[in-house]
Each structure stands twice: as C-alpha cells, then as structure tokens.
C-alpha atoms as a PDB file:
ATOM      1  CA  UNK A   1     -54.070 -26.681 267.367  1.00  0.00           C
ATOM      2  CA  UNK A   2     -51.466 -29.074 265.754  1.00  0.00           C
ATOM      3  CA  UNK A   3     -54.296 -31.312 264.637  1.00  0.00           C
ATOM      4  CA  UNK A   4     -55.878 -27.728 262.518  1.00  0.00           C
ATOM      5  CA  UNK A   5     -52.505 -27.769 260.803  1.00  0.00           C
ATOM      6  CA  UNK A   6     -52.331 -30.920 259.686  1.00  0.00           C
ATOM      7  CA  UNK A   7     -55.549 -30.644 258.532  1.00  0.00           C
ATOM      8  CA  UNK A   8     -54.991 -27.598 256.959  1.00  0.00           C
ATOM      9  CA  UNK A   9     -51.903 -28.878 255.056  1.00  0.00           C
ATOM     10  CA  UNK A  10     -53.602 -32.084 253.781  1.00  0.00           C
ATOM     11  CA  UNK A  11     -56.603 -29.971 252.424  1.00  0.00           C
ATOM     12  CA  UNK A  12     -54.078 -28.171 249.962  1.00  0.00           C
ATOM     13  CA  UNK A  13     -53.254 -30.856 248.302  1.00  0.00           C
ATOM     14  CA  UNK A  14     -56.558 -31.932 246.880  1.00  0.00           C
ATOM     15  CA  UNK A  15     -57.611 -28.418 246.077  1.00  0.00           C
ATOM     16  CA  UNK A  16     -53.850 -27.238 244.628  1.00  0.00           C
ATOM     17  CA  UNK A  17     -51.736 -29.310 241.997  1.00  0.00           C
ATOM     18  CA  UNK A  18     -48.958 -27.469 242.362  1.00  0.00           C
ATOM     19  CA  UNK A  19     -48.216 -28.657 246.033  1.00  0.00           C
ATOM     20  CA  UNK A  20     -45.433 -31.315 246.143  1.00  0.00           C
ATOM     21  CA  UNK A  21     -44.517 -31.916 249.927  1.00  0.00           C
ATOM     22  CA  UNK A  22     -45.865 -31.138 253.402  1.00  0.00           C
ATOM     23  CA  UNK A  23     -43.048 -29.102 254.298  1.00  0.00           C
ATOM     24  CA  UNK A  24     -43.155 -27.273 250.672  1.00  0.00           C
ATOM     25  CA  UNK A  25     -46.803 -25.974 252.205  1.00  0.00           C
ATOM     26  CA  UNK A  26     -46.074 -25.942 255.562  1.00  0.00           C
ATOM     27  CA  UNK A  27     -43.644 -22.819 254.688  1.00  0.00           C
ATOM     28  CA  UNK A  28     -44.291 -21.530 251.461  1.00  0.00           C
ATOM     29  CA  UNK A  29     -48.174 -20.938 251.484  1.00  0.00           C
ATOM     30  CA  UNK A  30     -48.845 -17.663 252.909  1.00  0.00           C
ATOM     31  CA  UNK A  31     -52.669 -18.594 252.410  1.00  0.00           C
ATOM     32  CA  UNK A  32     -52.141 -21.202 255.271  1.00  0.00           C
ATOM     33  CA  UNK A  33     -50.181 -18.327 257.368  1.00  0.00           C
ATOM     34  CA  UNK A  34     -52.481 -16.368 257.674  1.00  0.00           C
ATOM     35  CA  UNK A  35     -55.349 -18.920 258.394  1.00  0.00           C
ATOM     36  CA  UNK A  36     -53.058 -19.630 261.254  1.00  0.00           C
ATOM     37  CA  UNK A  37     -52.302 -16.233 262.774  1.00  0.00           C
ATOM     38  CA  UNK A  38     -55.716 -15.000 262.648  1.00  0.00           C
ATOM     39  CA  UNK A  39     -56.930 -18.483 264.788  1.00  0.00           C
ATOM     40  CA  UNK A  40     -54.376 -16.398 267.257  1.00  0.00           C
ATOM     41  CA  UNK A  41     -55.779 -12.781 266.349  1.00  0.00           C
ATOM     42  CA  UNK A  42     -59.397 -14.008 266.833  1.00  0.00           C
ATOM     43  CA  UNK A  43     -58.898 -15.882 269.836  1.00  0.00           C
ATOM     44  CA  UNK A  44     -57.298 -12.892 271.439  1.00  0.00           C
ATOM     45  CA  UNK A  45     -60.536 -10.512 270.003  1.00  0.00           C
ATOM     46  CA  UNK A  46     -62.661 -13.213 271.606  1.00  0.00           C
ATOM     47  CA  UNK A  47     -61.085 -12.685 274.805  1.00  0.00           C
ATOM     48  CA  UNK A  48     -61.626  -9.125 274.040  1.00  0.00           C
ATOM     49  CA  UNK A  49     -57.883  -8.137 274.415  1.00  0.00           C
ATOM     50  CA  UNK A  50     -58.482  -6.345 271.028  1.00  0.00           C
ATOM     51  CA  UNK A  51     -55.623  -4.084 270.752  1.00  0.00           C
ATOM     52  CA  UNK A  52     -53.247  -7.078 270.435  1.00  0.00           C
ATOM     53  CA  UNK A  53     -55.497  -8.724 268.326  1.00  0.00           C
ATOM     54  CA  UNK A  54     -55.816  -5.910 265.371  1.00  0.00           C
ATOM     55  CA  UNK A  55     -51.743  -5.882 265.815  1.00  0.00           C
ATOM     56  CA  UNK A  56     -51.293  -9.702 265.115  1.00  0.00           C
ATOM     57  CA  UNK A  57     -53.743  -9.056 262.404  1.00  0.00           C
ATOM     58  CA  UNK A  58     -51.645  -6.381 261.013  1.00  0.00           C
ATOM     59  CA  UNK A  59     -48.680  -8.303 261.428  1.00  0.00           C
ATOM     60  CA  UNK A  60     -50.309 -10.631 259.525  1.00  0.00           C
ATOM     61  CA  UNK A  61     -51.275  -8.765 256.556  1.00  0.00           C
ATOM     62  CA  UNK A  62     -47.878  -7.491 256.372  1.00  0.00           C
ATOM     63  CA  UNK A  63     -46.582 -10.868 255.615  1.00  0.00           C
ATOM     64  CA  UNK A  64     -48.834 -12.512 253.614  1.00  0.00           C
ATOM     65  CA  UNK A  65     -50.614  -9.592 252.223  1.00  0.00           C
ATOM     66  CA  UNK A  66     -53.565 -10.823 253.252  1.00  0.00           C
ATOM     67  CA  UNK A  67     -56.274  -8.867 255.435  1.00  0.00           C
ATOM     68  CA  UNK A  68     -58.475 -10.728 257.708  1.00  0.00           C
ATOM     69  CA  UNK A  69     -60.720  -9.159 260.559  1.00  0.00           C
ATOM     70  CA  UNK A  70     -59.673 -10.716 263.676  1.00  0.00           C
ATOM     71  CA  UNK A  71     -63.648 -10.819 264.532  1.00  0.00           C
ATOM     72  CA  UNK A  72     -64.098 -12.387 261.088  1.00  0.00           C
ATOM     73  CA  UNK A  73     -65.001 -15.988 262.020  1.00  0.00           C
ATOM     74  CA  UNK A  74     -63.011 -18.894 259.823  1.00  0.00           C
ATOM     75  CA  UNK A  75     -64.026 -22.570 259.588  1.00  0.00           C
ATOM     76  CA  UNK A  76     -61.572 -25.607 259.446  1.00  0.00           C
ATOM     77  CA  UNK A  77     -59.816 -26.467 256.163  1.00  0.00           C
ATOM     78  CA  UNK A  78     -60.180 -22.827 254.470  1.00  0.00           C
ATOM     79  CA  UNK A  79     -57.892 -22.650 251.877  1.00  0.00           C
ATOM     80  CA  UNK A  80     -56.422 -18.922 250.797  1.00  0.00           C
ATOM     81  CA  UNK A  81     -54.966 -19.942 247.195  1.00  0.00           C
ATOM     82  CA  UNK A  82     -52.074 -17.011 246.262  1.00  0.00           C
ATOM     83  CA  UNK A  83     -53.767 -14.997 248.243  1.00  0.00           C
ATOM     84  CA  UNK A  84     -52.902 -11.555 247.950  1.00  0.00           C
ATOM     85  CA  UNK A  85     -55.340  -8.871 248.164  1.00  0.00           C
ATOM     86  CA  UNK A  86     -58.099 -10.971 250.138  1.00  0.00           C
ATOM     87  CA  UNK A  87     -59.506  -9.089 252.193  1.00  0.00           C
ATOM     88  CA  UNK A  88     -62.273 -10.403 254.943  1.00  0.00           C
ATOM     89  CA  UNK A  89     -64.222  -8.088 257.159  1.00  0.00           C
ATOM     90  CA  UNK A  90     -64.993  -7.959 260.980  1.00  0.00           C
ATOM     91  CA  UNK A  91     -68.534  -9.902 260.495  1.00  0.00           C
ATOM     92  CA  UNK A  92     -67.585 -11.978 258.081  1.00  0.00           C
ATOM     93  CA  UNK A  93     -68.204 -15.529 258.193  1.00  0.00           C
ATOM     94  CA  UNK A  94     -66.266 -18.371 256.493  1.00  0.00           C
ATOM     95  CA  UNK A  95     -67.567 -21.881 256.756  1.00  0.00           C
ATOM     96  CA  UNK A  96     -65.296 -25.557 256.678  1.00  0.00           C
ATOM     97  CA  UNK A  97     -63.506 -26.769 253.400  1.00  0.00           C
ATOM     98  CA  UNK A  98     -64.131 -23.066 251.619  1.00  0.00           C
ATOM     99  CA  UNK A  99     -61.735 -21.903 249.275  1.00  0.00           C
ATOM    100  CA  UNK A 100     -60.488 -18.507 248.239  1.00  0.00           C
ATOM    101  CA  UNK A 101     -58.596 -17.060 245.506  1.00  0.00           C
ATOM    102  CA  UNK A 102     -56.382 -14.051 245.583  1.00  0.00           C
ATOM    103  CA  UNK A 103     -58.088 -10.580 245.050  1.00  0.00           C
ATOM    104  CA  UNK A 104     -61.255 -11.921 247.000  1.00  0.00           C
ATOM    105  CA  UNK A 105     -62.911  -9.170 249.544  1.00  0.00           C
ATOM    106  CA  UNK A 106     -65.851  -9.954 251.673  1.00  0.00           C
ATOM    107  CA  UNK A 107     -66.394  -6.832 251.904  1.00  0.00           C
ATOM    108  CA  UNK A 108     -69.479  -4.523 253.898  1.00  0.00           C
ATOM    109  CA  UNK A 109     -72.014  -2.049 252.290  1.00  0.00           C
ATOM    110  CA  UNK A 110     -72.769  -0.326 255.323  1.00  0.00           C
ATOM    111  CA  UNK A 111     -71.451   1.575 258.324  1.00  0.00           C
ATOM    112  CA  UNK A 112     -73.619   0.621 260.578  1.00  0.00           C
ATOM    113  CA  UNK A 113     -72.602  -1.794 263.704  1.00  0.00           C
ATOM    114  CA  UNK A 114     -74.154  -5.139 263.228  1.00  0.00           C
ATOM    115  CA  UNK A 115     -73.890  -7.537 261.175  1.00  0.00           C
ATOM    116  CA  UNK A 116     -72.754  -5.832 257.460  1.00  0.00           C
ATOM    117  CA  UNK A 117     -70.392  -8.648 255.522  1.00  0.00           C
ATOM    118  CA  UNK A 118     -71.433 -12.020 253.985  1.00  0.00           C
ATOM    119  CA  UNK A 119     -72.001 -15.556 255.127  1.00  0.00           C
ATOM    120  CA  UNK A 120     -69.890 -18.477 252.981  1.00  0.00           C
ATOM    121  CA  UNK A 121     -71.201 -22.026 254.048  1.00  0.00           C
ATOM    122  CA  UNK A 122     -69.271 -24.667 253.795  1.00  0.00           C
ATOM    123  CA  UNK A 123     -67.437 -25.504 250.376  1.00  0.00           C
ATOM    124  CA  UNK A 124     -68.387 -22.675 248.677  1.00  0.00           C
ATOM    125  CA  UNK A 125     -65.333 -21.779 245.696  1.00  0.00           C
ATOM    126  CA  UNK A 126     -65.098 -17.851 244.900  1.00  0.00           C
ATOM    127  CA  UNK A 127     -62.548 -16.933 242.273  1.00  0.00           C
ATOM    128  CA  UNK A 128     -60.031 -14.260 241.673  1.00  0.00           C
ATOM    129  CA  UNK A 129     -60.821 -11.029 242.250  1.00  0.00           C
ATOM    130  CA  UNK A 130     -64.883 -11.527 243.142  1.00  0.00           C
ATOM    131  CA  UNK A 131     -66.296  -9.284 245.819  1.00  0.00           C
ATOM    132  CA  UNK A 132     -69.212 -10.425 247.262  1.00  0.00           C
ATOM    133  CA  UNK A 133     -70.645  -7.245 249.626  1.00  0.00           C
ATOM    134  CA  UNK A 134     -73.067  -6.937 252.310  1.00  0.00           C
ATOM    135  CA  UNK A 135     -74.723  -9.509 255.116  1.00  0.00           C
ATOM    136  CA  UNK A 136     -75.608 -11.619 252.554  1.00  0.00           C
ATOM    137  CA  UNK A 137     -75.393 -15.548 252.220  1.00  0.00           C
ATOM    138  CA  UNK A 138     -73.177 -17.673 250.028  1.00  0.00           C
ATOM    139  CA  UNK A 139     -75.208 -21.378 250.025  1.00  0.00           C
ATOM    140  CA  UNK A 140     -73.439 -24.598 250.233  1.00  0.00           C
ATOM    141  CA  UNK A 141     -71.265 -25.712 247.435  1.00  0.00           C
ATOM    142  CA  UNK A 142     -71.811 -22.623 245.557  1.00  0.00           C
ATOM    143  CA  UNK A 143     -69.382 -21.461 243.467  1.00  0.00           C
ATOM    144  CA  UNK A 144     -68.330 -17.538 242.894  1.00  0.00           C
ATOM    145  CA  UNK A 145     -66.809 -16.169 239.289  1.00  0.00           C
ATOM    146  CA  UNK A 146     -63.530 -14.592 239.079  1.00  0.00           C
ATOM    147  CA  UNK A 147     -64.085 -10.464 239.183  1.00  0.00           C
ATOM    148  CA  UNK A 148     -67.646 -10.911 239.593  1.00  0.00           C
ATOM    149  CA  UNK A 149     -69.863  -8.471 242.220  1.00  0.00           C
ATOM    150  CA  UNK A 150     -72.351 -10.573 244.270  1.00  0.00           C
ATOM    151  CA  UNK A 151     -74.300  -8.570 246.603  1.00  0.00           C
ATOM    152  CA  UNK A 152     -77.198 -11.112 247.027  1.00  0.00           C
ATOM    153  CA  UNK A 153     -77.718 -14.223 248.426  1.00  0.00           C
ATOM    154  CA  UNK A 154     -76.462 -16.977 246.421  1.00  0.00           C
ATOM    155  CA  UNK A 155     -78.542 -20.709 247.518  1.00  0.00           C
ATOM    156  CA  UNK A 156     -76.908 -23.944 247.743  1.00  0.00           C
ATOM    157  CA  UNK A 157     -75.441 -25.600 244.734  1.00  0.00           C
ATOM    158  CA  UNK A 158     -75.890 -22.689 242.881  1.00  0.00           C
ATOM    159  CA  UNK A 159     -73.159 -20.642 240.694  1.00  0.00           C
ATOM    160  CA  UNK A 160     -72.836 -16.619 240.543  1.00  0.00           C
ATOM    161  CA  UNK A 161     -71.103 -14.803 237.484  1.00  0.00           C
ATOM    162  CA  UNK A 162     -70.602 -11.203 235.997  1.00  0.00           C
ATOM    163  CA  UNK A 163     -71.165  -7.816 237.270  1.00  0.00           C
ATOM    164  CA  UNK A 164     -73.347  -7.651 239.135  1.00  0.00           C
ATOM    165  CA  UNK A 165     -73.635 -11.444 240.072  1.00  0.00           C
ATOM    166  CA  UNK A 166     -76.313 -13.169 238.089  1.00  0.00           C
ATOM    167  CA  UNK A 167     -77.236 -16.440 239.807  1.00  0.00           C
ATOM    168  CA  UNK A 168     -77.222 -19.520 237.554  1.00  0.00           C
ATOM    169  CA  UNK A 169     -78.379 -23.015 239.254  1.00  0.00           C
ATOM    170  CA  UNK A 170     -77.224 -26.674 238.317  1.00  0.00           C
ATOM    171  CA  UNK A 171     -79.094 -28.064 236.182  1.00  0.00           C
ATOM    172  CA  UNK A 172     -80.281 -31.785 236.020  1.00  0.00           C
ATOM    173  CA  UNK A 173     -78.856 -33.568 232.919  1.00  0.00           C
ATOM    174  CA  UNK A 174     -80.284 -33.222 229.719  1.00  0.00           C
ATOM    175  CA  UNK A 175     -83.626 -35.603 229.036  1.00  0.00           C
ATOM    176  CA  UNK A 176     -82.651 -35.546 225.286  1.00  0.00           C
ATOM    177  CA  UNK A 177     -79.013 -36.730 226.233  1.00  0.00           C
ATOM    178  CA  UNK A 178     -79.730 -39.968 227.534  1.00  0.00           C
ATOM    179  CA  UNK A 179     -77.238 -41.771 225.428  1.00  0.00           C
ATOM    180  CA  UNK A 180     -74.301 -39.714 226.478  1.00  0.00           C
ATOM    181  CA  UNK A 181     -73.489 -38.225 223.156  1.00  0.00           C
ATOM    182  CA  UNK A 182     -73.100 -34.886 223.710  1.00  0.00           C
ATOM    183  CA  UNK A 183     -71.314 -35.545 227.009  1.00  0.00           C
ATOM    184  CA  UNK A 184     -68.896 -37.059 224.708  1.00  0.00           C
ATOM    185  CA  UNK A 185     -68.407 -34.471 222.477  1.00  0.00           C
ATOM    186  CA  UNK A 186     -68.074 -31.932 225.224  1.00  0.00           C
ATOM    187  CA  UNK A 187     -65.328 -33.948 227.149  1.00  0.00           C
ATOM    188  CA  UNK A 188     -63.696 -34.240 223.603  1.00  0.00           C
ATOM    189  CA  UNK A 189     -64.221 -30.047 223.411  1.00  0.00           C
ATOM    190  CA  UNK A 190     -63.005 -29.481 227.173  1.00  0.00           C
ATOM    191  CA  UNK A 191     -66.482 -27.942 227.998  1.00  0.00           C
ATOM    192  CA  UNK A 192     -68.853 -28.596 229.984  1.00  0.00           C
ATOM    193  CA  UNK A 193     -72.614 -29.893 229.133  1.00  0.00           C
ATOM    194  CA  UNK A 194     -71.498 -30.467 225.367  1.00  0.00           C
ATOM    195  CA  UNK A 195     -69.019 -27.739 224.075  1.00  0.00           C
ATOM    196  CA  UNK A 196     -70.435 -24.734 227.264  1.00  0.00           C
ATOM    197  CA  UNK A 197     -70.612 -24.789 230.425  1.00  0.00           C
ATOM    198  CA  UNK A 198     -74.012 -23.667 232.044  1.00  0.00           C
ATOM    199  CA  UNK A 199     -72.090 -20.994 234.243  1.00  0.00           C
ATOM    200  CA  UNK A 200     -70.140 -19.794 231.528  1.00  0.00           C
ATOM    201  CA  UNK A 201     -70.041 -16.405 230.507  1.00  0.00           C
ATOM    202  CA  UNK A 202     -67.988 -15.750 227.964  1.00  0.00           C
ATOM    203  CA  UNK A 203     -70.238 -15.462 224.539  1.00  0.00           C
ATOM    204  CA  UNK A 204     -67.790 -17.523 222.100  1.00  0.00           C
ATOM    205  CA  UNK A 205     -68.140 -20.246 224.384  1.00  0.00           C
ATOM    206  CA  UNK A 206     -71.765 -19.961 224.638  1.00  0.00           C
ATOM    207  CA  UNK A 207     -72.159 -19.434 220.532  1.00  0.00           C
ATOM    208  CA  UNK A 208     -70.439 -22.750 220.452  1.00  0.00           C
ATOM    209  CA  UNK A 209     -72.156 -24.543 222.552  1.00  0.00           C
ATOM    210  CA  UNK A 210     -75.595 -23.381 220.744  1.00  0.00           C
ATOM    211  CA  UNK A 211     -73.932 -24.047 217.337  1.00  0.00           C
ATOM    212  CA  UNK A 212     -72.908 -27.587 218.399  1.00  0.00           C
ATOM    213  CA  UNK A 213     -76.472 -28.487 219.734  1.00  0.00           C
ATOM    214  CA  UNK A 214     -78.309 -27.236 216.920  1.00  0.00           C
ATOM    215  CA  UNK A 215     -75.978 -29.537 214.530  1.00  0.00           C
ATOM    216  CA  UNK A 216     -76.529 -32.182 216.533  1.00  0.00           C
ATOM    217  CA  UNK A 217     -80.080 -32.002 216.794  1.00  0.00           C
ATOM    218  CA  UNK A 218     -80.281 -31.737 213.168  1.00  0.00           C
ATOM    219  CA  UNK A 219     -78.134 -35.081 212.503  1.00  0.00           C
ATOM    220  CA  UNK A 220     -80.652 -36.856 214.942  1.00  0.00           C
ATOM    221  CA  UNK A 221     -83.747 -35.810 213.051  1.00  0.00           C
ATOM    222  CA  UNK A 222     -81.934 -36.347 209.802  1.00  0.00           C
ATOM    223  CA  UNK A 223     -80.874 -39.679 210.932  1.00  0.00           C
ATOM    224  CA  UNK A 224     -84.691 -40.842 212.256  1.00  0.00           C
ATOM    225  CA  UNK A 225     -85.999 -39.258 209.069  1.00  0.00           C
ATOM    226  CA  UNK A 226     -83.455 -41.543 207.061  1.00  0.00           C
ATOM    227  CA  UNK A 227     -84.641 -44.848 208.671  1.00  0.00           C
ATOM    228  CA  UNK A 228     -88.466 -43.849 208.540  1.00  0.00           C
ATOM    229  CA  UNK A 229     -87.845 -43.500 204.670  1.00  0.00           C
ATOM    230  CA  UNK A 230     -85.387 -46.878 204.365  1.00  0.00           C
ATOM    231  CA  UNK A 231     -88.411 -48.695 205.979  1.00  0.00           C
ATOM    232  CA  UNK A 232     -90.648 -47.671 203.167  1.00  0.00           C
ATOM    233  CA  UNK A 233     -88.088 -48.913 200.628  1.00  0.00           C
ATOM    234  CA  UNK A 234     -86.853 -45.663 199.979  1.00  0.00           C
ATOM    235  CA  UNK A 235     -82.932 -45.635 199.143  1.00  0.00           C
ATOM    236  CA  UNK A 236     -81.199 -42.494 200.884  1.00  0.00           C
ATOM    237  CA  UNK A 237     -78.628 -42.476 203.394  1.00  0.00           C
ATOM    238  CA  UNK A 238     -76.773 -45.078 202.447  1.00  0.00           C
ATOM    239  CA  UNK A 239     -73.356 -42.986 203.400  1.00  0.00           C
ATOM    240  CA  UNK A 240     -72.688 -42.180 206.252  1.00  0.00           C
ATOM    241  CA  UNK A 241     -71.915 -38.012 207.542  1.00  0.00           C
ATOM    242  CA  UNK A 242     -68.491 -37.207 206.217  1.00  0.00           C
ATOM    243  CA  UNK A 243     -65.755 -36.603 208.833  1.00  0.00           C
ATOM    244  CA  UNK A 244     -64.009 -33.147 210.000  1.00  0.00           C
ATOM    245  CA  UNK A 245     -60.423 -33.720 210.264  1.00  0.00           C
ATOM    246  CA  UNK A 246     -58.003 -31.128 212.797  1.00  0.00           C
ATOM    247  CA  UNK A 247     -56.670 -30.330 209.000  1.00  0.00           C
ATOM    248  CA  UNK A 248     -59.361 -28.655 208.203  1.00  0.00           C
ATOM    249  CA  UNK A 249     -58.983 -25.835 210.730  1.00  0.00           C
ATOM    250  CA  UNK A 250     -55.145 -25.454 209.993  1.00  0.00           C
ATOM    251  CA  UNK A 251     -54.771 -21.558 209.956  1.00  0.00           C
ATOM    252  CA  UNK A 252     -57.761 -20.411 212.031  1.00  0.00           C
ATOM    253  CA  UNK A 253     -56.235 -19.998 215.255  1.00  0.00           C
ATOM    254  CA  UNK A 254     -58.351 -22.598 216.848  1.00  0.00           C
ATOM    255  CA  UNK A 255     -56.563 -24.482 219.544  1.00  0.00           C
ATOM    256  CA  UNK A 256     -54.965 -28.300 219.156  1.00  0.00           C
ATOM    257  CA  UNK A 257     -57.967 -29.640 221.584  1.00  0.00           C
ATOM    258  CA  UNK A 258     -60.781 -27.712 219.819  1.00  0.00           C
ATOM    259  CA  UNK A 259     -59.474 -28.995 216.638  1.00  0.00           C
ATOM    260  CA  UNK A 260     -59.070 -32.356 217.571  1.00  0.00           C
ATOM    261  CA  UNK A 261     -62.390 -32.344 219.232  1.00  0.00           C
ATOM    262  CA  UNK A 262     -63.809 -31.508 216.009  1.00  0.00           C
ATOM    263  CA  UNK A 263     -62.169 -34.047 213.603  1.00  0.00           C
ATOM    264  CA  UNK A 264     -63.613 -36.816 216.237  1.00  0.00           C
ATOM    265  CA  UNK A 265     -67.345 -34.737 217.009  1.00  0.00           C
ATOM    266  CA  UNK A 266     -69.569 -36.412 214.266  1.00  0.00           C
ATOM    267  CA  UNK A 267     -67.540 -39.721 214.514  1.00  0.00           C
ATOM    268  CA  UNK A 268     -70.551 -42.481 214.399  1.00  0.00           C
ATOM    269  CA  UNK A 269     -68.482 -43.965 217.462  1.00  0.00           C
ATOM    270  CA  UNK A 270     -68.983 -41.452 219.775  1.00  0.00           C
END
C-alpha cells in the first residue's frame, strides 16, 4: 500500500507545476485522497461487505468532493487534478498513469445492470468538465477536451473535442514542412503545427493557422518563382520581404507573444 502512495505522490509532480514538496501533496491534494480511500472502499465492495464500502465512499466524497463508485475499478498513478465534481460510476474503468480534471463524470446512459460506463486505458488526459457516457472505450494516450460530450469510442492516440465529441487523430508531420519552418513559426506563435493546433477548436485559432499557411505558401512559390526568373537573367527580387515589427500591432489587443511572434514570422532566419 505504502509503495501506491509514493507512487502516487511522485506522479503529481510531473503532471502538476504547482506541487512544491512531498508533504505539500501528501496533505493538500484531495485528488490523491480520494484515490486512496476508494483503494479501501473497493477492496471492501470486492469482499462484498458493500454497505461499508458505499459509506467510506460517501465519506469520501464528503471530503474531497469527489464521487467515485466503490465498484469503479482505478489503475496505479491516476491523478484527480482539483478535482471537484468528478464523478466515476460503478462500472467504470480507469487505467495506470490517467489523469483527470475537475468537473469530469464517467458517467452511464443506461439503467440496465451490466456493464453501462466507459473504459479509459492507460494515459488517457480528459479535461475540465468533459463527460464521456456509456460502456464505451477511451484508447491509449488519448486525450479528452474540456466540457466536451464523448459518448463513443475514442482509439489510441487519438483526441476528442466539442459537443458531441468529434474525434480528431494525430497526424504525421507535414511532407511540405521538411525544413522546420513552420514549426518555427508556430513555437514562436505558442501553437501547435504552425500557429493551430490540429485538436483545436476554437475558430480564431483555426483562421490563423489557415491565414499563416496560405502566406507562407505564397512566399515559397514567390521565392522559387524569383530564382527561376534570376536564372534567366531576369532582375527581380533583389530585396528581400520586409519585416513585421510587435509595433505594428500596438492597439489591436493582440497579446505580447502573438505580437512578437509576428515581428520575427517572415524573418529569413527562421
């Protein structure tokens, strides 16, 4: 048992900044609490002395706010960030190294006895306030968005956003990125795959991220086009693209990064 909780405390640190010292989580991470009591609760539903067990489990959720089954079935390392609100039902399932955010229900569809609430395999990530509903399956590594309503399986690797879930899979890196660029520029941005992340569902992001490829993929045509014509003795292009400086966005409520990001997008160096 003592092993668990060390292993339990270790696991918060790479998966929460905020955590400072081993005694800071062993007592002030109500996530980790009631991880602990419902190893007790389940244990005692296992040995089918299930009155005791739903009252541990109650005593539970009265003191972390958090509301797990105590036939719910939890992996090692799971990792109840905040917390409150969770909710995880009888035949739920929770693999190793999964982590939870608060407002999270594994929730059932159906009143019927039998299997009725979802599968998580191991390291799967579902954000704040997601429900994911029914005997459904939650692949490896998969990651859930905050709020969203998954209610179908979700495979390995795999990401699930909005209402209801729409499944998005990793893609492999871009064949017209092989240099890196637009990595660049996105790392610059603080996006992912150049100025948007592939799971991202917010539409400004998205508009930006189209925006910024299309510019891009016009200054490598222009730039090709440029060199096809200097070959044939033409004389164009002979200056280079002018710069964007974070000056030139002073008033329009874009943030320092973005602005900075786009002073430095078209640099020649990147």
């Amino acid at each position: 048992m003592f092993t668990h909780i060390r292993e339990d405390i270790n696991s918060v640190f790479a998966r929460d900044p905020a955590a400072r010292t081993k005694l800071e989580v062993l007592f002030n991470y109500p996530g980790l609490h009631a991880v602990w009591l419902h190893r007790i609760s389940h244990k005692l539903w296992s040995w089918k002395v299930k009155w005791l067990a739903r009252f541990v489990s109650n005593i539970a959720r009265f003191i972390t706010g958090i509301e797990i089954h105590p036939g719910a079935k939890l992996g090692q390392r799971v990792f109840i960030d905040h917390g409150m609100g969770v909710v995880i039902g009888e035949t739920a399932t929770v693999g190793n190294d999964v982590t939870l955010y608060h407002g999270v229900t594994l929730g059932g569809t159906s009143w019927k006895a039998g299997k009725r609430h979802p599968t998580l395999r191991d390291n799967v990530v579902v954000g704040a306030g997601a429900k994911v509903l029914g005997p459904i399956e939650i692949g490896k590594n998969a990651r859930v968005g905050s709020n969203s309503v998954v209610v179908k399986d979700v495979p390995d690797d795999a990401t699930c956003v909005g209402v209801p879930g729409r499944i998005i899979l990793a893609q492999k890196e871009d064949k017209a990125d092989a240099n890196g660029k637009r990595s660049k520029i996105a790392k610059k941005y603080g996006f992912d795959a150049y100025a948007i992340s592939t799971d991202n569902p917010d539409p400004v992001a998205n508009a930006m991220g189209i925006m910024l490829e299309h510019v891009h993929l016009m200054d490598v045509k222009v730039e090709e086009m440029c060199k096809v014509i200097q070959s044939l003795g033409g004389n164009v292009c002979s200056e280079s693209i002018p710069k964007l400086y974070a000056e030139d966005f002073e008033g329009t409520g874009i943030s320092p990064t973005v602005k900075k990001a786009a002073a430095e997008a078209f640099d020649p160096q990147i």
